[in-house]
Protein backbone atom coordinates (compact mmCIF):
# COMPACT_ATOMS: atom_id res chain seq x y z
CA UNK A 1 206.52 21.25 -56.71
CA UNK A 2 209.34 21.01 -53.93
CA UNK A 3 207.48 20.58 -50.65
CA UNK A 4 208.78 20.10 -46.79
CA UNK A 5 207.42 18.09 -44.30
CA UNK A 6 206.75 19.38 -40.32
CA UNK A 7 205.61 16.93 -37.68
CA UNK A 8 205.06 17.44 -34.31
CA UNK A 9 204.19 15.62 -31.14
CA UNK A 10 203.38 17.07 -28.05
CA UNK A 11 204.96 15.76 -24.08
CA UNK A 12 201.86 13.63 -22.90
CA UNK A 13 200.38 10.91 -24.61
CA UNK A 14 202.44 10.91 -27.67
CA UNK A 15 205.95 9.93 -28.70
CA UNK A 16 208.42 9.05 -31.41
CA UNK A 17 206.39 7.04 -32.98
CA UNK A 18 203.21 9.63 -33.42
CA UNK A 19 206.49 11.22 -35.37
CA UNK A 20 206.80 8.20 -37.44
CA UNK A 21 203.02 7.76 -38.48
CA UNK A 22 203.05 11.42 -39.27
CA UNK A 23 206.06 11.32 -41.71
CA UNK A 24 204.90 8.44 -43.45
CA UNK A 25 201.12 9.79 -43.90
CA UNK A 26 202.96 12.72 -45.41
CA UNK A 27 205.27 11.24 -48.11
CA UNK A 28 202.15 9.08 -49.31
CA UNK A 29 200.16 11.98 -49.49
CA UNK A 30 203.16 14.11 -51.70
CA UNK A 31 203.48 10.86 -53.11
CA UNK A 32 200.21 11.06 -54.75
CA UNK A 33 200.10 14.30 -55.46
CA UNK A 34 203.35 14.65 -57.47
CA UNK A 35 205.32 16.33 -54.79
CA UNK A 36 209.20 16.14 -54.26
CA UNK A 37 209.69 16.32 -50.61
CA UNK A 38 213.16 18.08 -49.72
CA UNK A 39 212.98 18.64 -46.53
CA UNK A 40 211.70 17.96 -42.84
CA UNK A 41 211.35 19.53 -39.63
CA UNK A 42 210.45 17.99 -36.24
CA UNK A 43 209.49 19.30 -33.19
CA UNK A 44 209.62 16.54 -30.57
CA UNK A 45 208.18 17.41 -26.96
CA UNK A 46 206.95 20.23 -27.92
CA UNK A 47 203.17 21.71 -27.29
CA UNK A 48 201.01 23.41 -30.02
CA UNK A 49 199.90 25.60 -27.65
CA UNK A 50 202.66 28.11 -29.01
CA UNK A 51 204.47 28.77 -31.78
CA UNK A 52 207.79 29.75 -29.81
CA UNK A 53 208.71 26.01 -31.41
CA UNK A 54 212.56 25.88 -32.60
CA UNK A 55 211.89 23.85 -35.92
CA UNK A 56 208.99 25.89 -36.55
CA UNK A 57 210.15 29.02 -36.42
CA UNK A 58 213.09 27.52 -38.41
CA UNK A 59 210.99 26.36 -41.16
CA UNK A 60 209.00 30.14 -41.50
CA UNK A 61 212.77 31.70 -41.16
CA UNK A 62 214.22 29.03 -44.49
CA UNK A 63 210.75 29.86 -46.43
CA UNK A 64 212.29 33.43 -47.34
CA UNK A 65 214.85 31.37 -49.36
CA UNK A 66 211.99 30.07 -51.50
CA UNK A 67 213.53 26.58 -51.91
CA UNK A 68 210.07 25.32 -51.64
CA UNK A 69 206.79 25.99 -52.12
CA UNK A 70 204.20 24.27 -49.35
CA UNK A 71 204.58 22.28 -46.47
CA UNK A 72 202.65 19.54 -45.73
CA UNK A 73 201.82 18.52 -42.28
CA UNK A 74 199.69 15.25 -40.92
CA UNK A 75 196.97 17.66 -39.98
CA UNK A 76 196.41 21.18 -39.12
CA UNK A 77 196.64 20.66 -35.15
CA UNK A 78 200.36 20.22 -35.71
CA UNK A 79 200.58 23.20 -37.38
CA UNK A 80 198.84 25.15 -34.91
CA UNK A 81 196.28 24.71 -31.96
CA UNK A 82 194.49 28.07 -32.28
CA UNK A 83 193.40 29.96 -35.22
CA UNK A 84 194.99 33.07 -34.74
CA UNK A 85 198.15 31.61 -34.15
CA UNK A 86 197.56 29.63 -37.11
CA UNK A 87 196.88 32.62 -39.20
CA UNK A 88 199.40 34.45 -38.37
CA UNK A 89 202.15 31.99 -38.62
CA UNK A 90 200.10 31.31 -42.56
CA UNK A 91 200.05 34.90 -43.35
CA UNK A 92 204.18 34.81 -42.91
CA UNK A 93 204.88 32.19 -45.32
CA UNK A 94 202.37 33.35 -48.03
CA UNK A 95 204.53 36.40 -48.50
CA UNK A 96 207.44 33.74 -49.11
CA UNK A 97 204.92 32.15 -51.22
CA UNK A 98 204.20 28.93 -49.05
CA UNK A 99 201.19 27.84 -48.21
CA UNK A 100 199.98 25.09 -45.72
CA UNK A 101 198.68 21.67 -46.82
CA UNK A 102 197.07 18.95 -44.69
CA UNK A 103 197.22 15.22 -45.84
CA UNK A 104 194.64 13.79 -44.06
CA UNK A 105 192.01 17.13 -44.06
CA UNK A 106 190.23 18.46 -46.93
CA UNK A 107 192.40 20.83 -48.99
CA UNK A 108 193.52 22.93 -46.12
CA UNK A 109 190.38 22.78 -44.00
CA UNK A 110 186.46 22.85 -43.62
CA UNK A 111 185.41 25.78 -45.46
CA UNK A 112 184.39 27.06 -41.71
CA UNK A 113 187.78 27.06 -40.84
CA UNK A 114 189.36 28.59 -43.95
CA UNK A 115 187.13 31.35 -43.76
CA UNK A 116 187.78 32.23 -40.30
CA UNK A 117 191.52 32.35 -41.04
CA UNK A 118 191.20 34.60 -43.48
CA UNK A 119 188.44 36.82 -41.15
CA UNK A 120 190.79 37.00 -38.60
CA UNK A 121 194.38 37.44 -40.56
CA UNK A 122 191.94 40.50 -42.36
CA UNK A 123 190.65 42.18 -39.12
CA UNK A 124 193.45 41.80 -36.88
CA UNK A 125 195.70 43.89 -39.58
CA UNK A 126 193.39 46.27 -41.13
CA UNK A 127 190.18 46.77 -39.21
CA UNK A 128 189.65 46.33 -35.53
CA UNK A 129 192.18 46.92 -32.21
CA UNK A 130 189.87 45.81 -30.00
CA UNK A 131 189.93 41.97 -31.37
CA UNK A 132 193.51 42.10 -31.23
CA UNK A 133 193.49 43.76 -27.72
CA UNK A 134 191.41 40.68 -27.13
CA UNK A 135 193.74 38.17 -28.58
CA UNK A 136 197.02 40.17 -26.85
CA UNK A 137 195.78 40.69 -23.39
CA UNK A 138 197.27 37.42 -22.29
CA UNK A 139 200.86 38.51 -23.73
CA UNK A 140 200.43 42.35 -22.44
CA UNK A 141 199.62 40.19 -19.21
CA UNK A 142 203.02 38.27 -19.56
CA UNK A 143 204.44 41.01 -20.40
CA UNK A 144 203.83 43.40 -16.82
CA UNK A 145 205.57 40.28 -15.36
CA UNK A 146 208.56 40.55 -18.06
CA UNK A 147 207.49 36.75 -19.29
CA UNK A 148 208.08 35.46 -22.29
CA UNK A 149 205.36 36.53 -24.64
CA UNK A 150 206.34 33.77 -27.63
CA UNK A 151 207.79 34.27 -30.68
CA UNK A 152 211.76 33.95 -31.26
CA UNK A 153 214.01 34.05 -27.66
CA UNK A 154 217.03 36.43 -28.59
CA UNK A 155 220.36 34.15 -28.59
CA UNK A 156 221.98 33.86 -24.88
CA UNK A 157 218.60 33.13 -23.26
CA UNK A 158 216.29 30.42 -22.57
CA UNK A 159 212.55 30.35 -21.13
CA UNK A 160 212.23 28.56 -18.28
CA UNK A 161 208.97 26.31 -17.18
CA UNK A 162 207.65 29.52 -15.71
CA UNK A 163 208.13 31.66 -18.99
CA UNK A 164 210.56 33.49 -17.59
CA UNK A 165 213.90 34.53 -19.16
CA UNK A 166 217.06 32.73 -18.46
CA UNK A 167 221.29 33.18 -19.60
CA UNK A 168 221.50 30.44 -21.54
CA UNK A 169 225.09 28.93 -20.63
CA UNK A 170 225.67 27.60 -23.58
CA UNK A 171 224.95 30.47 -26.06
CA UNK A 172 225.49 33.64 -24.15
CA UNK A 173 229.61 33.62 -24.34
CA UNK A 174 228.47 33.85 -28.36
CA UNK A 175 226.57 36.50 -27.65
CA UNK A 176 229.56 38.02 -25.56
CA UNK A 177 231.83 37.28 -28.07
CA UNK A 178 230.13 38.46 -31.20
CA UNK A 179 229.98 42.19 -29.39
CA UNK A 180 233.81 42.07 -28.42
CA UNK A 181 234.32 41.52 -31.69
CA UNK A 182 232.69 44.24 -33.35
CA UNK A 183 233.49 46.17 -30.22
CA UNK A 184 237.34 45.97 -31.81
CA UNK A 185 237.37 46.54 -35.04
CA UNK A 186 235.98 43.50 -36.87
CA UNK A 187 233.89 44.45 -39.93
CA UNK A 188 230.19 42.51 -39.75
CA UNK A 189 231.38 39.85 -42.74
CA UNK A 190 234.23 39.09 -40.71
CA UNK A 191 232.41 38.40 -38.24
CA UNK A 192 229.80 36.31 -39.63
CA UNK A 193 232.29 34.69 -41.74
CA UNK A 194 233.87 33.28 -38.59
CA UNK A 195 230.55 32.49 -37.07
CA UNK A 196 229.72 30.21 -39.61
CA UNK A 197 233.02 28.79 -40.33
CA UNK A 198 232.52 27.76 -36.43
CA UNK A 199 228.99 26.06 -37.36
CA UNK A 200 227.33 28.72 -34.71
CA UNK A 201 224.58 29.15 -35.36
CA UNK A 202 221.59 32.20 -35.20
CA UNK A 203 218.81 31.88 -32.22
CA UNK A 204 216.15 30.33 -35.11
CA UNK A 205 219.16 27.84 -36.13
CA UNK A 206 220.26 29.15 -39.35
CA UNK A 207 223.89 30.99 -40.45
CA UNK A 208 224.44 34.30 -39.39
CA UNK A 209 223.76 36.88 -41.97
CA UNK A 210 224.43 41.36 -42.11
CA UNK A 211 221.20 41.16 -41.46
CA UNK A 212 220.53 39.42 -38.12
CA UNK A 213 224.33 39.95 -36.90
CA UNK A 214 222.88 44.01 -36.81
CA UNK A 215 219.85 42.65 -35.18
CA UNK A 216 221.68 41.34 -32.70
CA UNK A 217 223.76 43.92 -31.68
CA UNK A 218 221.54 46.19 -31.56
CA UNK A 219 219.41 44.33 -29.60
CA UNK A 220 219.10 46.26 -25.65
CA UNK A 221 217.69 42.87 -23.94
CA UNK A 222 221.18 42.22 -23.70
CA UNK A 223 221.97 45.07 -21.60
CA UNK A 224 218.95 44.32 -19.33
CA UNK A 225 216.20 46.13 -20.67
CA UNK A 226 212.86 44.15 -21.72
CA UNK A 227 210.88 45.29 -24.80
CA UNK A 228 207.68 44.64 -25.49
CA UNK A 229 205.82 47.20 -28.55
CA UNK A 230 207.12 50.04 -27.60
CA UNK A 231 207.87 49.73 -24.04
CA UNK A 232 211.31 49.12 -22.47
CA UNK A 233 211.46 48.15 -18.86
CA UNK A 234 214.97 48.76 -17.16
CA UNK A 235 216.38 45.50 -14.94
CA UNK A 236 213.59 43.37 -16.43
CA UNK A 237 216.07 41.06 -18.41
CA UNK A 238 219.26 39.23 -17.10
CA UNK A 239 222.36 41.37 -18.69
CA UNK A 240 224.68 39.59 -20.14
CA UNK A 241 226.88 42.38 -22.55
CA UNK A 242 227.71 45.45 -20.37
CA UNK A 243 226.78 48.54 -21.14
CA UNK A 244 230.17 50.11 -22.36
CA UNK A 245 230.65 47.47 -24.40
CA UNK A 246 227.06 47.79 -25.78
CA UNK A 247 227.41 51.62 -26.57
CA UNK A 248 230.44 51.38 -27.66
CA UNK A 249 229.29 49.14 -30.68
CA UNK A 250 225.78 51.58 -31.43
CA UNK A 251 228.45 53.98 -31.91
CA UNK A 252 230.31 52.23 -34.39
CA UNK A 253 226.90 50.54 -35.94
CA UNK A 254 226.08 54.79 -36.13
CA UNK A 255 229.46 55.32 -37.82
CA UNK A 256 229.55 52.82 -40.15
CA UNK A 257 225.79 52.94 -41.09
CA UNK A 258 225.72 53.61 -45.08
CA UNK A 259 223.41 56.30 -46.44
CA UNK A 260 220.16 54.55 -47.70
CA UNK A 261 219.93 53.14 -51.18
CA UNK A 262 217.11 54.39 -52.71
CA UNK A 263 213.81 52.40 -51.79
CA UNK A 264 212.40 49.82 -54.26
CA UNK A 265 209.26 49.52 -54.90
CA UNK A 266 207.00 46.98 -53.10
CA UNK A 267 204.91 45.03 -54.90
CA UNK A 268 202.29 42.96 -53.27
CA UNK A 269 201.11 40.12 -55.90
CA UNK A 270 197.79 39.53 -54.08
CA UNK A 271 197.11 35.63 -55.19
CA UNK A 272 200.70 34.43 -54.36
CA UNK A 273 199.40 30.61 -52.78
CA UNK A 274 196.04 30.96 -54.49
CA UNK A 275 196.91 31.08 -58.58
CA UNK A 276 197.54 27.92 -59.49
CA UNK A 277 198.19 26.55 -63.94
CA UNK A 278 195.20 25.09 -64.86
CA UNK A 279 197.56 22.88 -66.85
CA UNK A 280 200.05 21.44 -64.75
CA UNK A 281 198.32 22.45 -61.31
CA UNK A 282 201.36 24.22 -60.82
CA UNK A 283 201.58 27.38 -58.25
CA UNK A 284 202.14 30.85 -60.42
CA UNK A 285 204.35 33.39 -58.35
CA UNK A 286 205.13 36.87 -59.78
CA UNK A 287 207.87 38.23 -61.81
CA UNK A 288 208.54 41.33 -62.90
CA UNK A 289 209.81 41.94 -66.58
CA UNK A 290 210.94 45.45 -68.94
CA UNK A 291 209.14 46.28 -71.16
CA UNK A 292 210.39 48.01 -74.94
CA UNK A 293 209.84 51.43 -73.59
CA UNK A 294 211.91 50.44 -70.73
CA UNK A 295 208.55 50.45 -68.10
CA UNK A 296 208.71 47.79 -65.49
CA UNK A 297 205.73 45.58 -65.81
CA UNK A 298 204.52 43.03 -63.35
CA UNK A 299 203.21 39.47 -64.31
CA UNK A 300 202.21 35.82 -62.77
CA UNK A 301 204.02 32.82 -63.74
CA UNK A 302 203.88 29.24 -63.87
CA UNK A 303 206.86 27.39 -61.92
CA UNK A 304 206.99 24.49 -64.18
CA UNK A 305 207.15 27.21 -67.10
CA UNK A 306 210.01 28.51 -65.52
CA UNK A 307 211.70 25.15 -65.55
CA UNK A 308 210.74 24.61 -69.05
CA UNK A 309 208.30 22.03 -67.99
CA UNK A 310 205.36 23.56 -68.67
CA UNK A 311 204.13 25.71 -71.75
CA UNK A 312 201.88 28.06 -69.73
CA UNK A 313 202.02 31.59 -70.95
CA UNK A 314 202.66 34.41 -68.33
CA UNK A 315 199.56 36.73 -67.25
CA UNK A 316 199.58 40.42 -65.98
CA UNK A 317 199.32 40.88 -62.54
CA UNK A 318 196.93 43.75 -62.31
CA UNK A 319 194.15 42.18 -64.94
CA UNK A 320 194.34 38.90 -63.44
CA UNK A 321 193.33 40.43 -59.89
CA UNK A 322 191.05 43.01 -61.26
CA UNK A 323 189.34 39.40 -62.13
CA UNK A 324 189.27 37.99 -59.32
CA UNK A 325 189.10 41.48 -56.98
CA UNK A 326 185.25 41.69 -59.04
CA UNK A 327 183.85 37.92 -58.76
CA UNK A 328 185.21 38.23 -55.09
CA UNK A 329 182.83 40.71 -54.16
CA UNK A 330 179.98 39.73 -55.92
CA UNK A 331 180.08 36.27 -53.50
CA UNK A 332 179.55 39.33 -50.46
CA UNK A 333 175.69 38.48 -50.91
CA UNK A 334 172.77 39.18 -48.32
CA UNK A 335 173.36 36.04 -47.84
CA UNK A 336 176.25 34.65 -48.01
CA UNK A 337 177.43 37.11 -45.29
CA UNK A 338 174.57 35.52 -42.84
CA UNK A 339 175.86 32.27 -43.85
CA UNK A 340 179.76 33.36 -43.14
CA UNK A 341 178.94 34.85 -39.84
CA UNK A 342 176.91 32.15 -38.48
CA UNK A 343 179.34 29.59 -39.42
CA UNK A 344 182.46 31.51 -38.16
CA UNK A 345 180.45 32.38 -34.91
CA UNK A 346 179.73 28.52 -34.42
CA UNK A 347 183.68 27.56 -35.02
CA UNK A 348 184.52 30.15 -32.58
CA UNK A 349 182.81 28.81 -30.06
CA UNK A 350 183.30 24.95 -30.73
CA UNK A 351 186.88 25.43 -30.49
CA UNK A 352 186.68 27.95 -27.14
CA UNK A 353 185.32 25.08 -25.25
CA UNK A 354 188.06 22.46 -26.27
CA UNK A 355 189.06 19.83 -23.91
CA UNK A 356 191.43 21.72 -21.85
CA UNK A 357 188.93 24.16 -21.23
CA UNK A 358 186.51 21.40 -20.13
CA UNK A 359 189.14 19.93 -17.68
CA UNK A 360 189.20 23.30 -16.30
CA UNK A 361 185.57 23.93 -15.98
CA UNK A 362 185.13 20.46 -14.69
CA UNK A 363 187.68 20.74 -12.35
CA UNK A 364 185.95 24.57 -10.84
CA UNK A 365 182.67 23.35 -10.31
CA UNK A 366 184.22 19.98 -8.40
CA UNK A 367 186.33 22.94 -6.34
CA UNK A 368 182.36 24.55 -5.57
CA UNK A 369 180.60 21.73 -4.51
CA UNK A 370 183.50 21.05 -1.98
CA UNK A 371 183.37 24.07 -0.96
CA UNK A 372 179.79 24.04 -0.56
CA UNK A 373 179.92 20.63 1.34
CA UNK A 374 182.93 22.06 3.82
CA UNK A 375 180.27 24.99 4.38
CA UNK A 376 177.69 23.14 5.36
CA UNK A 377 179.91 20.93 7.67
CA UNK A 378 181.16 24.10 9.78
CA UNK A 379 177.36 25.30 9.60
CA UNK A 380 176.88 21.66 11.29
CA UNK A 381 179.79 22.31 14.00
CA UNK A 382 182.20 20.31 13.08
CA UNK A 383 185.66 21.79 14.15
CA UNK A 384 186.06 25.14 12.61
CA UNK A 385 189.79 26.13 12.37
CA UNK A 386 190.17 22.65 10.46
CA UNK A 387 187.01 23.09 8.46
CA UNK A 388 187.84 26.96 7.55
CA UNK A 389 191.83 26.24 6.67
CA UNK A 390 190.33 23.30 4.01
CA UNK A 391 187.80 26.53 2.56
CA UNK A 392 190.73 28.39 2.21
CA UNK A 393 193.07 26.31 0.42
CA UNK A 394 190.25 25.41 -1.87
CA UNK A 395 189.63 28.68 -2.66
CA UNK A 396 193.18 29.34 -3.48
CA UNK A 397 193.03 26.48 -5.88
CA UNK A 398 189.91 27.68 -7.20
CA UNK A 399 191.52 31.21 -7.93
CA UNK A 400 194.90 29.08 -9.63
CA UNK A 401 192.32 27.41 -11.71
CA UNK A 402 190.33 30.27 -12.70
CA UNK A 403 193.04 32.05 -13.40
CA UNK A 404 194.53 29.05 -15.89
CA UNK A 405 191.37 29.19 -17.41
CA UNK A 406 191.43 32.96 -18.30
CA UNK A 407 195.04 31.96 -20.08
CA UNK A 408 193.67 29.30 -21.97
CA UNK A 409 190.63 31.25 -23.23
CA UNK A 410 192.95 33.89 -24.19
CA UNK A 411 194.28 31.74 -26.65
CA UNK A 412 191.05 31.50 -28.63
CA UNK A 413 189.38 34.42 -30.51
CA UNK A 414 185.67 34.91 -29.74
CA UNK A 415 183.59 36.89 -32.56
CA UNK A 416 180.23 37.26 -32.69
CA UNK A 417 178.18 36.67 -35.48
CA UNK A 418 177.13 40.95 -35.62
CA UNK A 419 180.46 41.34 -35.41
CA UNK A 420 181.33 39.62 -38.31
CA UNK A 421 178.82 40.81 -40.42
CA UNK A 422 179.79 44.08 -39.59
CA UNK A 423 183.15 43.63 -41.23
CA UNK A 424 182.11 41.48 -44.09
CA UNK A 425 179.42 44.55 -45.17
CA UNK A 426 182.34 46.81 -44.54
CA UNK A 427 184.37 44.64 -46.90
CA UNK A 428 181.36 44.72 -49.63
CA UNK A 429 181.27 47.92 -49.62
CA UNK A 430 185.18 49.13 -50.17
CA UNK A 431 187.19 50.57 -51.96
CA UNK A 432 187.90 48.98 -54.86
CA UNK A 433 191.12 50.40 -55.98
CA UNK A 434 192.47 50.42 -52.10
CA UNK A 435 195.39 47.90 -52.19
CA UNK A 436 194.61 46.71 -48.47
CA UNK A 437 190.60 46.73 -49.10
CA UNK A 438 191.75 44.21 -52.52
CA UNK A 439 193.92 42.11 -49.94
CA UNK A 440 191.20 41.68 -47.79
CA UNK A 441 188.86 40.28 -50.18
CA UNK A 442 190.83 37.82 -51.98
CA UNK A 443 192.33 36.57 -48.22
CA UNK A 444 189.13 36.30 -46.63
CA UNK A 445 186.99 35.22 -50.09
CA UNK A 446 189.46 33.37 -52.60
CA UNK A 447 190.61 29.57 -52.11
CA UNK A 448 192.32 29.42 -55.17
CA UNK A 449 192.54 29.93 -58.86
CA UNK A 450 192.90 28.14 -62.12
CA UNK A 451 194.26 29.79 -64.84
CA UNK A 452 194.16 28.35 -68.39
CA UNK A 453 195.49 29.53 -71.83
CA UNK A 454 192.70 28.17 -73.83
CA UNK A 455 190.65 31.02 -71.84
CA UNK A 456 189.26 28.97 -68.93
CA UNK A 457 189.61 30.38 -65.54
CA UNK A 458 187.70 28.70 -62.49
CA UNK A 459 187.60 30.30 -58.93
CA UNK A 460 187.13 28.25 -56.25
CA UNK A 461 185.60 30.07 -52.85
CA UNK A 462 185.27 29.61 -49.60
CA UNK A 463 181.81 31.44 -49.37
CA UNK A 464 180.19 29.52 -52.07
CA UNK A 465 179.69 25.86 -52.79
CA UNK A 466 181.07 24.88 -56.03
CA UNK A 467 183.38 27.26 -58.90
CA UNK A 468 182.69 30.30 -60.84
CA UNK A 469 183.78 30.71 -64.03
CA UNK A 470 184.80 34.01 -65.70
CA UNK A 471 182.41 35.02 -68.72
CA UNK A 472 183.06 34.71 -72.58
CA UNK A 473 183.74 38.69 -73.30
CA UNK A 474 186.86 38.11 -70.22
CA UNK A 475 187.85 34.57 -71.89
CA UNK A 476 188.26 36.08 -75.20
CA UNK A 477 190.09 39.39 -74.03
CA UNK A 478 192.01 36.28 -72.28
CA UNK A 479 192.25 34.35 -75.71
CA UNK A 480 193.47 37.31 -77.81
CA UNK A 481 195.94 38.15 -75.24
CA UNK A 482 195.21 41.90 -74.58
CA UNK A 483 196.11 41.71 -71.08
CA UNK A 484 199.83 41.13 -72.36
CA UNK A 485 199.70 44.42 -74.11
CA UNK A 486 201.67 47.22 -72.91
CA UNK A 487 198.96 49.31 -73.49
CA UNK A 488 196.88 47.60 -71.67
CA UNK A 489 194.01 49.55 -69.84
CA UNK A 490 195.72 50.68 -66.44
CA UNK A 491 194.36 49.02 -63.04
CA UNK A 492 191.44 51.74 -62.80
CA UNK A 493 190.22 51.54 -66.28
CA UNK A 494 189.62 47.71 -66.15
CA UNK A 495 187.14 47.92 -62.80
CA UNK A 496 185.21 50.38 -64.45
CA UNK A 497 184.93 47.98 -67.23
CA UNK A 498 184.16 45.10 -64.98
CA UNK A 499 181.57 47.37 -63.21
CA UNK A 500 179.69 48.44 -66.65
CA UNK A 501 179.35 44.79 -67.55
């Protein structure tokens, strides 16, 4: 399995030798595992805190290629500090099919923490806008101020210390450039044929593409407005294209835009990172294959059987996850959902008061019991301008602090354990053919999958201790290959089967 490697160290009490130690704990651990490492990427300096990290967001960007398949990382903090962050960040590269591994934690995490991911990644896109009005307010905050918010700075600007946006010297005569350009008559290939011929490259570092060259110019930060959802504030960026050239080049973006091909259809294979060959360990991936009545039919395959390295056979995509879709929610238990919520309520709270927040807390209550002390001295007489200008100033810093501490909060998700139990009874109780209710339940429920030919198949939870195996009547439809048939049963047919049984 082709693997990269990302390491991080952050600007205080680590350097480039934390990158070192890191690099080296990494190509032991794909070392042992069988992994070919082809790849690394370093952010030096650089805090967790956020995931506006260049190399980062480079590595998420070159996972679409689907040159490799994981990345392993010393340990999860240098993937991410928070969990929604992390989760987030996770839930992009699983649609590339990546997944995250740690070498010196468990698998990928405690079960705790796994589960929580997958809680969160669930509820913030399906179920509830008031956790992720919870998680956002600090960015809709940022965002009233025109601050950075995180994520990918458009090329031509910077963020300075204060999060606010910059011209970035070096990049924004690219930017100027690129719309000139267009702006007289090149064609987009030409254009990003002589951007990469230059080695110039895109904001995340790689070549330009049609893709993020139309991005880019139509992109209105550059004529001064900032965006944020679906608001655009006039003035609240620096400009650096004006506008007639801007509008000059939507016009000919308008003129030249192509009528749309006709959509394809988009197919979700649910256990992409989770299906693994029971034989070679192997991750299966989907493919899509025609059948001899010319239908389009949808399977999982091994990698190495793609390379001829393994003899694994290919399995259908919608029996496999009817499989899974029914063991998953028959681990949504009395209680095992008591048991999820109280753990997930307990890691939500451990991580809320990290050190940071401790500093912070520590460094408020010293702030009171000056104040108190300064109180009592101007209740004692001592001179009062002096006494009440020291109140004041500590105040202030109290309010600076307080108001740090809000941010940093911000940055952790707090769910309680009704809360969760609400959702996980909601998720017991869904719909079973509903793609996003099926999502759901194998990201919140599933750790992964083993898939054999001899008609083994072990699932591996995060709710549960231990495996569950499938039964003999689903090993030997497995065995006699039925679920390779054409006329298979359709998606519908098979949970009703699953149901009876």
């Amino acid at each position: 399995m082709n693997v990269v490697i990302y390491a991080r160290f952050s600007s205080h009490s680590q350097n480039e030798q934390s990158i070192e130690g890191q690099l080296k704990a990494c190509y032991e651990f794909a070392q042992r595992e069988g992994y070919i490492v082809i790849g690394e990427y370093i952010d030096r300096a650089v805090s967790g805190k956020t995931d506006n990290r260049p190399q980062l967001q480079k590595m998420i960007a070159d996972s679409a290629k689907r040159h490799f398949e994981a990345i392993i990382v010393y340990q999860l903090d240098r993937f991410a500090r928070n969990r929604y962050d992390s989760a987030t960040n996770k839930a992009k590269l699983k649609k590339n099919g990546v997944r995250v591994l740690s070498a010196r934690e468990n698998i990928t995490d405690d079960a705790s923490g796994v589960l929580i991911e997958g809680v969160l990644e669930s509820m913030a896109e399906y179920y509830s806008a008031e956790l992720s009005q919870k998680v956002r307010r600090g960015m809709d905050l940022n965002a009233e101020k025109h601050l950075s918010t995180g994520g990918n700075v458009a090329l031509g600007y910077r963020v300075d210390e204060n999060k606010r946006f910059q011209i970035d010297e070096s990049t924004a005569p690219t930017v100027v450039k690129i719309f000139e350009m267009y702006a007289s008559g090149h064609t987009i290939k030409q254009i990003t044929d002589y951007m990469n011929s230059q080695q110039i490259k895109t904001s995340t570092g790689a070549e330009f593409n049609k893709n993020s060259l139309r991005t880019m110019l139509a992109n209105r930060r550059y004529i001064g407005f900032y965006t944020y959802k679906d608001t655009e504030i006039k003035d609240g960026m620096p400009r650096i294209v004006s506008d007639e050239v801007f509008y000059k080049v939507q016009d000919i973006l308008q003129k030249n835009k192509k009528a749309p091909a006709r959509a394809k259809a988009d197919i979700e294979y649910l256990l992409t990172t989770k299906l693994f060959c029971g034989h070679c360990k192997s991750m299966m991936t989907g493919i899509s294959g025609t059948g001899r009545n010319g239908t389009l039919h949808y399977y999982y395959t091994c990698n190495n059987a793609k390379k001829k390295l393994c003899k694994k056979k290919n399995v259908k995509k919608d029996y496999i996850e009817d499989i899974i879709i029914i063991e998953a929610r028959k681990q949504l238990t009395d209680e095992n959902i008591a048991k999820i919520a109280v753990e997930i309520e307990a890691v939500c709270e451990r991580e809320k008061d990290g050190s940071n927040i401790k500093r912070l807390k520590k460094q408020i209550s010293e702030i009171d019991k000056a104040i108190e002390n300064l109180m009592k001295a101007l209740e004692q007489g001592q001179i009062a301008d002096m006494v009440a200008d020291r109140i004041a100033k500590k105040r202030e810093e109290r309010a600076d602090l307080e108001k740090a501490l809000a941010m940093e909060q911000m940055q952790y998700v707090s769910l309680s354990a009704t809360e969760i139990m609400f959702f996980l009874t909601r998720l017991k109780n869904g719909d079973i053919n509903d793609m996003q209710y099926r999502k759901m339940l194998i990201t919140v429920l599933v750790n992964s999958v083993y898939l054999y030919d001899d008609g083994r198949l072990t699932i591996v939870f995060n709710a549960t201790n231990g495996t569950v195996s499938v039964d003999m009547e689903l090993i030997d439809e497995i065995e006699s290959g039925s679920f390779l048939d054409e006329d298979a049963p359709p998606t519908s047919s098979l949970v009703e089967h699953l149901n009876r049984r």
